[in-house]
PDB file of N, CA and C in Angstrom:
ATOM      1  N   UNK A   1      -2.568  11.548  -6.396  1.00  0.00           N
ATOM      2  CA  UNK A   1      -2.764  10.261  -7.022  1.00  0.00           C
ATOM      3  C   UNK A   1      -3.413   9.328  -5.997  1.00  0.00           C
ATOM      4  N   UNK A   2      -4.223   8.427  -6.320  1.00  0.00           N
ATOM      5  CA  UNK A   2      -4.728   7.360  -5.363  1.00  0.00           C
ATOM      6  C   UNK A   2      -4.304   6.210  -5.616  1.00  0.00           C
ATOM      7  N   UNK A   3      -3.596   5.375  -5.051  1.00  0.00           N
ATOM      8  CA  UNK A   3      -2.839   4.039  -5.116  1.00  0.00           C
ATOM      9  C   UNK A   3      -4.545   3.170  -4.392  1.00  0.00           C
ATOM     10  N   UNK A   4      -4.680   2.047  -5.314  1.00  0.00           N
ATOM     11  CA  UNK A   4      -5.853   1.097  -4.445  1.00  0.00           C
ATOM     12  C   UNK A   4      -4.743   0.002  -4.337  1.00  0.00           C
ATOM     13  N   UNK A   5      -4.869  -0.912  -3.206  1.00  0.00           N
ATOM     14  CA  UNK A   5      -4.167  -1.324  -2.181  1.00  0.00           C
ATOM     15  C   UNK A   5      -4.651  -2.580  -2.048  1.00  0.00           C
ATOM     16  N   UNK A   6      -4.520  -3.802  -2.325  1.00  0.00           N
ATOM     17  CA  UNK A   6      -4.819  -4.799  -2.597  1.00  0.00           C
ATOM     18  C   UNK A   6      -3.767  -6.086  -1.792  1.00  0.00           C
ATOM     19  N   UNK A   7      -3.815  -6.400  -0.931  1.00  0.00           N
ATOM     20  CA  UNK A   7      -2.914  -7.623   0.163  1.00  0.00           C
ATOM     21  C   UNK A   7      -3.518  -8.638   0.253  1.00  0.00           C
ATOM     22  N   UNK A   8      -2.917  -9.696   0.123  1.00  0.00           N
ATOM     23  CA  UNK A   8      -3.478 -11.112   0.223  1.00  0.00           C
ATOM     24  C   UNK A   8      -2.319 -11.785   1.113  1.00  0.00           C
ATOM     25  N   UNK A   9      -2.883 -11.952   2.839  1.00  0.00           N
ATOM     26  CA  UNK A   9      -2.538 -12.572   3.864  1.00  0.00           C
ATOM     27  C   UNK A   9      -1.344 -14.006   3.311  1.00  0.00           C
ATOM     28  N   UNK A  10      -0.613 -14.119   3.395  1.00  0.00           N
ATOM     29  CA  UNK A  10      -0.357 -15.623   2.554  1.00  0.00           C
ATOM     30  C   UNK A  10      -0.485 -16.957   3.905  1.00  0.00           C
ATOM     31  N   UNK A  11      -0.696 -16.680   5.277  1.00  0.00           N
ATOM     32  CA  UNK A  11      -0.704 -17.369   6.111  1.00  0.00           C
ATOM     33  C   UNK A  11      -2.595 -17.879   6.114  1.00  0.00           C
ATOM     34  N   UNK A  12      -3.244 -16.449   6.119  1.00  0.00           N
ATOM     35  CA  UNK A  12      -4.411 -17.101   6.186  1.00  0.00           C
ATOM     36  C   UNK A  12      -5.356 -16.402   5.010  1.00  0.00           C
ATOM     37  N   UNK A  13      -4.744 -15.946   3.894  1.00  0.00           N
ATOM     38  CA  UNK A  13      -5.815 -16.065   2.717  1.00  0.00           C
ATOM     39  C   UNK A  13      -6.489 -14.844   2.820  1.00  0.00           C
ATOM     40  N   UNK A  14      -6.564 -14.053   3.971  1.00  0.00           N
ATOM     41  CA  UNK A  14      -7.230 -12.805   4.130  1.00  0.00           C
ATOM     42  C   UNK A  14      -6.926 -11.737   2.705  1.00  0.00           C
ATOM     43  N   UNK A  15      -8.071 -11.171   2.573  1.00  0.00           N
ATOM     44  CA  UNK A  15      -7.509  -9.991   1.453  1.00  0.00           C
ATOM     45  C   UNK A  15      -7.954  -8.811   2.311  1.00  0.00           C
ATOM     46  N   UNK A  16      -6.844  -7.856   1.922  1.00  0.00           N
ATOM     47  CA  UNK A  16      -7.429  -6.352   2.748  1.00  0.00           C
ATOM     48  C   UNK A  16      -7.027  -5.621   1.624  1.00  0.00           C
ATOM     49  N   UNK A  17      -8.099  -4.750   1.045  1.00  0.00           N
ATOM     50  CA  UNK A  17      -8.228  -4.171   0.177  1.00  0.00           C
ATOM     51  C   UNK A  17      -8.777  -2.844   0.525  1.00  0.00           C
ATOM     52  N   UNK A  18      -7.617  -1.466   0.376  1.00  0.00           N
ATOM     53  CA  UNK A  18      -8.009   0.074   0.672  1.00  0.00           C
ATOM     54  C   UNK A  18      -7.237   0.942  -0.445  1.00  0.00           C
ATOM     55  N   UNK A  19      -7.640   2.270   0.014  1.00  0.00           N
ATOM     56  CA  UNK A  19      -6.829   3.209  -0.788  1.00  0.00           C
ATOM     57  C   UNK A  19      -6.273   4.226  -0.295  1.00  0.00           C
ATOM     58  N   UNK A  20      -4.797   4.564  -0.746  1.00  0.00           N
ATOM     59  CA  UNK A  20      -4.490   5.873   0.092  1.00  0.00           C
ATOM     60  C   UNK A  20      -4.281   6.380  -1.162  1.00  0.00           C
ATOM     61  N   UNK A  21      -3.896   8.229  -0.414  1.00  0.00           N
ATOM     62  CA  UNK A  21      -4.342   9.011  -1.564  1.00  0.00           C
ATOM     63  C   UNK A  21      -2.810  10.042  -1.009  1.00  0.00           C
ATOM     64  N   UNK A  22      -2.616  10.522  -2.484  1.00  0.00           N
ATOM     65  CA  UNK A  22      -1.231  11.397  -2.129  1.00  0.00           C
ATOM     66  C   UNK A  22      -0.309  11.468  -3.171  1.00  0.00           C
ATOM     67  N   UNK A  23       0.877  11.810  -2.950  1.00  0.00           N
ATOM     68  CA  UNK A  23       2.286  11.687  -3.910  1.00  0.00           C
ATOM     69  C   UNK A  23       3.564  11.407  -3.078  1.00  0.00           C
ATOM     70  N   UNK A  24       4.414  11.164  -3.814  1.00  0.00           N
ATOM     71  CA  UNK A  24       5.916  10.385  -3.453  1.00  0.00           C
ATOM     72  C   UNK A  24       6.309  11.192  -2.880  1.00  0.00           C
ATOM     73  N   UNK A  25       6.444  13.139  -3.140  1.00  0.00           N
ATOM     74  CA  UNK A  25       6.569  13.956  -2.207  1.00  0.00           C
ATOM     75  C   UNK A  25       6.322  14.550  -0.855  1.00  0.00           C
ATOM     76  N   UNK A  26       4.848  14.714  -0.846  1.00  0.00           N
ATOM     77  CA  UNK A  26       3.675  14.652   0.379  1.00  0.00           C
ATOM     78  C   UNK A  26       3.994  13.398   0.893  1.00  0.00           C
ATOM     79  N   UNK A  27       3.894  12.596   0.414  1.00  0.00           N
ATOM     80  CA  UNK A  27       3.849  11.581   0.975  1.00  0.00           C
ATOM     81  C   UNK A  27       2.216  10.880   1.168  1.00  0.00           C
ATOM     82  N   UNK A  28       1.609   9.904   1.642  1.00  0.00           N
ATOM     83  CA  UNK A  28       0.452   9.358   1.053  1.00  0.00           C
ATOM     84  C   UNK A  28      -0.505   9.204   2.451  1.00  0.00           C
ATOM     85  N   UNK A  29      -1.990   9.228   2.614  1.00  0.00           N
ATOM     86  CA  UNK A  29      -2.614   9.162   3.533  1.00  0.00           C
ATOM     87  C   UNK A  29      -3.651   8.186   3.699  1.00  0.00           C
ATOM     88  N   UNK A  30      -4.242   7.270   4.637  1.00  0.00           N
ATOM     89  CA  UNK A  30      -5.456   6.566   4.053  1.00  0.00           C
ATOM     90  C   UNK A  30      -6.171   7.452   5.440  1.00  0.00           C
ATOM     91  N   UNK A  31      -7.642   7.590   4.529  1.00  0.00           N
ATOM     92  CA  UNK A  31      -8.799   8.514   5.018  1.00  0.00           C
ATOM     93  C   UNK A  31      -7.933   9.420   5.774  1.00  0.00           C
ATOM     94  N   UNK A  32      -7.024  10.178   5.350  1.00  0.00           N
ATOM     95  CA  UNK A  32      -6.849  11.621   6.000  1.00  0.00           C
ATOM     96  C   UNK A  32      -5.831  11.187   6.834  1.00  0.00           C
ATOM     97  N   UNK A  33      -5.679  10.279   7.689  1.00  0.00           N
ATOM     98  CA  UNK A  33      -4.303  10.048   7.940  1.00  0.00           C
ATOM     99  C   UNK A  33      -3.294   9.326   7.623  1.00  0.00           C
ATOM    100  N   UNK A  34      -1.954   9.848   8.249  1.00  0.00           N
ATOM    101  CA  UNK A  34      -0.416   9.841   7.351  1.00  0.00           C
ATOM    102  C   UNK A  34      -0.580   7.895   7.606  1.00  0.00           C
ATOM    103  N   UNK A  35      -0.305   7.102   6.301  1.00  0.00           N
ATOM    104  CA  UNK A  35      -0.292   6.184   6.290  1.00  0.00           C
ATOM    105  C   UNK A  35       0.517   5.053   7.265  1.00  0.00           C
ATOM    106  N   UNK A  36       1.667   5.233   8.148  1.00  0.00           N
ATOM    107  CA  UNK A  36       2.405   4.946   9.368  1.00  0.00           C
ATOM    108  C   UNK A  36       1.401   5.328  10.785  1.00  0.00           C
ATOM    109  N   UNK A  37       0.770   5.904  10.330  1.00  0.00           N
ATOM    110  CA  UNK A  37      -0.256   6.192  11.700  1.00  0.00           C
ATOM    111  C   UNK A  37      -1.787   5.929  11.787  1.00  0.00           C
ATOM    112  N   UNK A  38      -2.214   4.999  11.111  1.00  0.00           N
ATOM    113  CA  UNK A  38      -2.924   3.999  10.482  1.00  0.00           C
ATOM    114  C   UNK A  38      -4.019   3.347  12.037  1.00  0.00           C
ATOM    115  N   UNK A  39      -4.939   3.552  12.440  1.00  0.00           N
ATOM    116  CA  UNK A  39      -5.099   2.429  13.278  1.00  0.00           C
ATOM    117  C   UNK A  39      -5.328   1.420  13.373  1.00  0.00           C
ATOM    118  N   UNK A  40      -5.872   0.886  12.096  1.00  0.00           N
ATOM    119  CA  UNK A  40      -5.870  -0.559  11.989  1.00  0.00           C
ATOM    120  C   UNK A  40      -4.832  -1.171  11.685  1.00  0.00           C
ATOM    121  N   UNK A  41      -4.102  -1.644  12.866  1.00  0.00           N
ATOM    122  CA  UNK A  41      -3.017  -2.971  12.883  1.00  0.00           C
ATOM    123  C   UNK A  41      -2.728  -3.603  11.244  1.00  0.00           C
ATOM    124  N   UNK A  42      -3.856  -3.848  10.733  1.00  0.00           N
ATOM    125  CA  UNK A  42      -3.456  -5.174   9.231  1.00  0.00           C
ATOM    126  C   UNK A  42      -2.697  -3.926   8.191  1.00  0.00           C
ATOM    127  N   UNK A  43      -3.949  -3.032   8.681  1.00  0.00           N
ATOM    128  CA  UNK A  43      -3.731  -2.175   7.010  1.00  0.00           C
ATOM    129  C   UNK A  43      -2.017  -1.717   7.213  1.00  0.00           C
ATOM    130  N   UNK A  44      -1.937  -1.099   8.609  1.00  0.00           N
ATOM    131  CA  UNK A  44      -0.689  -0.565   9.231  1.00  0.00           C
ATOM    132  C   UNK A  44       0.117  -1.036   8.763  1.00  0.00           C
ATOM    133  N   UNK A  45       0.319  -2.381   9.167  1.00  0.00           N
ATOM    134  CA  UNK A  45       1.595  -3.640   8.777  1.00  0.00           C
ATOM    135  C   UNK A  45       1.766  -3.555   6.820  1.00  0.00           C
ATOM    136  N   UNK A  46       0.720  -3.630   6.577  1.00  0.00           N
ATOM    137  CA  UNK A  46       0.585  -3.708   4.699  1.00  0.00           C
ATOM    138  C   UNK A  46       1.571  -2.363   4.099  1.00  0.00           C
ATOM    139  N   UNK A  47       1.034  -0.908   4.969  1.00  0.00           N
ATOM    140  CA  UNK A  47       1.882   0.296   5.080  1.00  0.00           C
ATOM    141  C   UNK A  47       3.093  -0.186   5.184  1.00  0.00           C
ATOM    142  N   UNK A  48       3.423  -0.145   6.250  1.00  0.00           N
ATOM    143  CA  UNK A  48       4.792  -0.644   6.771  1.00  0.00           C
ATOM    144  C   UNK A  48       5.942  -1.336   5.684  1.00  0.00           C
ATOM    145  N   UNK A  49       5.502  -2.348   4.763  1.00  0.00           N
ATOM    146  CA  UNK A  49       6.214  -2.865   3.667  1.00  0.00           C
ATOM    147  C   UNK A  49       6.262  -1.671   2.403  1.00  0.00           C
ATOM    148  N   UNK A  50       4.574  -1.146   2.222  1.00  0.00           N
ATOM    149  CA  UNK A  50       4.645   0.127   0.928  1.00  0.00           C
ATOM    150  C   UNK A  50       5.943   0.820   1.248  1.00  0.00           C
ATOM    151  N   UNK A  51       6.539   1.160   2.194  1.00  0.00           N
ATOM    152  CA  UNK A  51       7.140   2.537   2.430  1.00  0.00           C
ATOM    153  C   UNK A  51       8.671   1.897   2.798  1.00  0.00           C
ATOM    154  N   UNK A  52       9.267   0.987   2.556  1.00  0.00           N
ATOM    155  CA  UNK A  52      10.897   0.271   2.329  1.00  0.00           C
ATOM    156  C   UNK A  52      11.166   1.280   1.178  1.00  0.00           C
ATOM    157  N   UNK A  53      12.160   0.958   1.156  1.00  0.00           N
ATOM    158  CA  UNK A  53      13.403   1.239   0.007  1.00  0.00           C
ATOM    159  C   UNK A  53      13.266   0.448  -1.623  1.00  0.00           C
ATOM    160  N   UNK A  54      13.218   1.721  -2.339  1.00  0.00           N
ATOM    161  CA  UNK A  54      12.949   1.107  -3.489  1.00  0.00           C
ATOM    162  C   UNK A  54      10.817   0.467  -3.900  1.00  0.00           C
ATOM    163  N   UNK A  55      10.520   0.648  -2.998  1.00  0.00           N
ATOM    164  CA  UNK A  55       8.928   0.682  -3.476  1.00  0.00           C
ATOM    165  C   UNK A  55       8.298   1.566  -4.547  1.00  0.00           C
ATOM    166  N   UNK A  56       7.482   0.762  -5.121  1.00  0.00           N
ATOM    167  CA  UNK A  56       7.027   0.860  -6.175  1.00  0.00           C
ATOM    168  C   UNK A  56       6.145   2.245  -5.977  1.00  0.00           C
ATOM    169  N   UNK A  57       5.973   2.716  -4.766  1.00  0.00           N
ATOM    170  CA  UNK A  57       4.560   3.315  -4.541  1.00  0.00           C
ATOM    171  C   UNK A  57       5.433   4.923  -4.999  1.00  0.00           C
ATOM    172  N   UNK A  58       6.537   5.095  -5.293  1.00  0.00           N
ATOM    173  CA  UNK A  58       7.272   6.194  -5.268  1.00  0.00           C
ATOM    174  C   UNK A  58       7.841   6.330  -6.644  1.00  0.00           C
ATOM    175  N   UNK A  59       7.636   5.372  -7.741  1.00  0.00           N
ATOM    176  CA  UNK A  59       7.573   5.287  -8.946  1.00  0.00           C
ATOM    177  C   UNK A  59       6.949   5.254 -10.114  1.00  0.00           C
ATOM    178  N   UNK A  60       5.396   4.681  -8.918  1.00  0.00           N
ATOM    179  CA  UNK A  60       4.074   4.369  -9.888  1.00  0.00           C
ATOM    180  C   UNK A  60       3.417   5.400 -10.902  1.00  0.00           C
ATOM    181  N   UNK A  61       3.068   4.702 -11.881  1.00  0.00           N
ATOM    182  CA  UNK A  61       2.657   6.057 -12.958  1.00  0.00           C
ATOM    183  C   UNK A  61       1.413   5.245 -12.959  1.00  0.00           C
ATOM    184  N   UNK A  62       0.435   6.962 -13.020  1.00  0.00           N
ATOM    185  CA  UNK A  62      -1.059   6.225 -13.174  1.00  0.00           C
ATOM    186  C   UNK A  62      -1.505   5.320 -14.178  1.00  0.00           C
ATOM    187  N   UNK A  63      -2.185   4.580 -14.382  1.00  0.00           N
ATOM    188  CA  UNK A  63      -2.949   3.190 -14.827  1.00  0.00           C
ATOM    189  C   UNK A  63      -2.203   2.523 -14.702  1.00  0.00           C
ATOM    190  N   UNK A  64      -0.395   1.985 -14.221  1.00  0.00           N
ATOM    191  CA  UNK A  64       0.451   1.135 -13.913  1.00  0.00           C
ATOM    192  C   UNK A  64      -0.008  -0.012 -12.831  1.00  0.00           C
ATOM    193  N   UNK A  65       0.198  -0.960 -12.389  1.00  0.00           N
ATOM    194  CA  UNK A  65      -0.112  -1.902 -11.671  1.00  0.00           C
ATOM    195  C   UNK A  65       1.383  -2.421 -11.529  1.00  0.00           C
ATOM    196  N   UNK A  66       1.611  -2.636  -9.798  1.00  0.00           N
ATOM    197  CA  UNK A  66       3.017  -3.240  -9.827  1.00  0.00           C
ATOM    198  C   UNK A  66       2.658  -4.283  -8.425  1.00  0.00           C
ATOM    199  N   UNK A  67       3.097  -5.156  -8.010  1.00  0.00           N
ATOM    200  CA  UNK A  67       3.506  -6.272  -7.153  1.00  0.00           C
ATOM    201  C   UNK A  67       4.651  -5.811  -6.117  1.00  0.00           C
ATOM    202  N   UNK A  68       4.464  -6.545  -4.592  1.00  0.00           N
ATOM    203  CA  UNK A  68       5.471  -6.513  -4.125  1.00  0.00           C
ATOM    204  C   UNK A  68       5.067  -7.962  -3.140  1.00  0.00           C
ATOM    205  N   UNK A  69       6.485  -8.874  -2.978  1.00  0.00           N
ATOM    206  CA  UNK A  69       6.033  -9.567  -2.071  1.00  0.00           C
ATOM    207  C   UNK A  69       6.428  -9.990  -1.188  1.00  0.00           C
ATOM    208  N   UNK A  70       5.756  -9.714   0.316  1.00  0.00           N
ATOM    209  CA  UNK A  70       6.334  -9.632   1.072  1.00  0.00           C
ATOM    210  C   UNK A  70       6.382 -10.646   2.030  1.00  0.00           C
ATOM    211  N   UNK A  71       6.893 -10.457   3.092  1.00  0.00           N
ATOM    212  CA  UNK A  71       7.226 -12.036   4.447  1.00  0.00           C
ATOM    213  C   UNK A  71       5.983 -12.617   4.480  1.00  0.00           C
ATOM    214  N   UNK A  72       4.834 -11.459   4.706  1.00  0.00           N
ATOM    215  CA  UNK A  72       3.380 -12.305   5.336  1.00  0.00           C
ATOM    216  C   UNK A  72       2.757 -11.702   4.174  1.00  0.00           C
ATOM    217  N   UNK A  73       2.566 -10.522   3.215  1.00  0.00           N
ATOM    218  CA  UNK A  73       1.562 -10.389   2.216  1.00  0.00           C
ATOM    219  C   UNK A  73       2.152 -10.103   0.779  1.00  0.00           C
ATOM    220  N   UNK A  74       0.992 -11.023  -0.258  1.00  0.00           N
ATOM    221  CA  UNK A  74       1.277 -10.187  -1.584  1.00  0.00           C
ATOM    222  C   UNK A  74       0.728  -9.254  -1.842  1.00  0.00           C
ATOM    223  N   UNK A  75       1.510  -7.637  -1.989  1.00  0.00           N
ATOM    224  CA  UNK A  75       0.705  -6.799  -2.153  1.00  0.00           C
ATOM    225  C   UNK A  75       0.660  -6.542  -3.833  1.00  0.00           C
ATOM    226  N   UNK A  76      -0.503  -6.282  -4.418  1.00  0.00           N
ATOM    227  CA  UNK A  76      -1.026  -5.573  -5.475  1.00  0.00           C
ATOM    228  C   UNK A  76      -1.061  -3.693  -5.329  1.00  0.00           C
ATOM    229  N   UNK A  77      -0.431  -3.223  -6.009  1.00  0.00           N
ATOM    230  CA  UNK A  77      -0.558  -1.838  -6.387  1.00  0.00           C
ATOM    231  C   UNK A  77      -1.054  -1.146  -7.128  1.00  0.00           C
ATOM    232  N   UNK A  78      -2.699  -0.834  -7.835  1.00  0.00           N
ATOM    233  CA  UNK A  78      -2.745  -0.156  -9.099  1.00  0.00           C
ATOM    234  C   UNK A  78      -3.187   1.138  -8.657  1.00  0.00           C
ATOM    235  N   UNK A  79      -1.916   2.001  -9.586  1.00  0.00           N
ATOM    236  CA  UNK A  79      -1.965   3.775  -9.296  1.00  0.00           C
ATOM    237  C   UNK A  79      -3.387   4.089 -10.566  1.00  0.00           C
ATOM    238  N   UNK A  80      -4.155   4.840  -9.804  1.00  0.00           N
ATOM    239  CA  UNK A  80      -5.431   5.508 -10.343  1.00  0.00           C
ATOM    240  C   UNK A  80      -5.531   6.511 -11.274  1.00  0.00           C
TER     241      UNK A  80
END
């Protein structure tokens, strides 16, 4: 499944918008690597909230769209 990945900074308005690709089992990757091992810092941190307890990203059914919001971003979720 491909989750597109949609964060809006709430401090400074930034949007970072990617996609990782995978399942709740495997577990999920952006461009080939495991999403916690990420090198870009923003996207990393955006990871970092997907993958708590109770996230949506482990429930999502494709064409679903779900919200999460967090300390520093609102993330948007729509499963592909």
């Amino acid at each position: 499944m491909i989750l597109k990945i949609k964060a809006t900074n709430k401090n400074s308005g930034e949007i970072i918008s990617y996609e990782l690709e995978g399942d709740s089992d495997a577990g999920f990757t952006y461009e080939g690597t495991h999403m916690q091992e990420v090198a870009d810092n923003k996207i990393r941190e955006v990871n970092n909230n997907l993958i708590l307890l109770g996230s949506p990203i482990y429930t999502i059914k494709s064409g679903e769209t779900e919200t999460i919001e967090a300390m520093t971003f609102d993330i948007e979720i729509t499963a592909a």
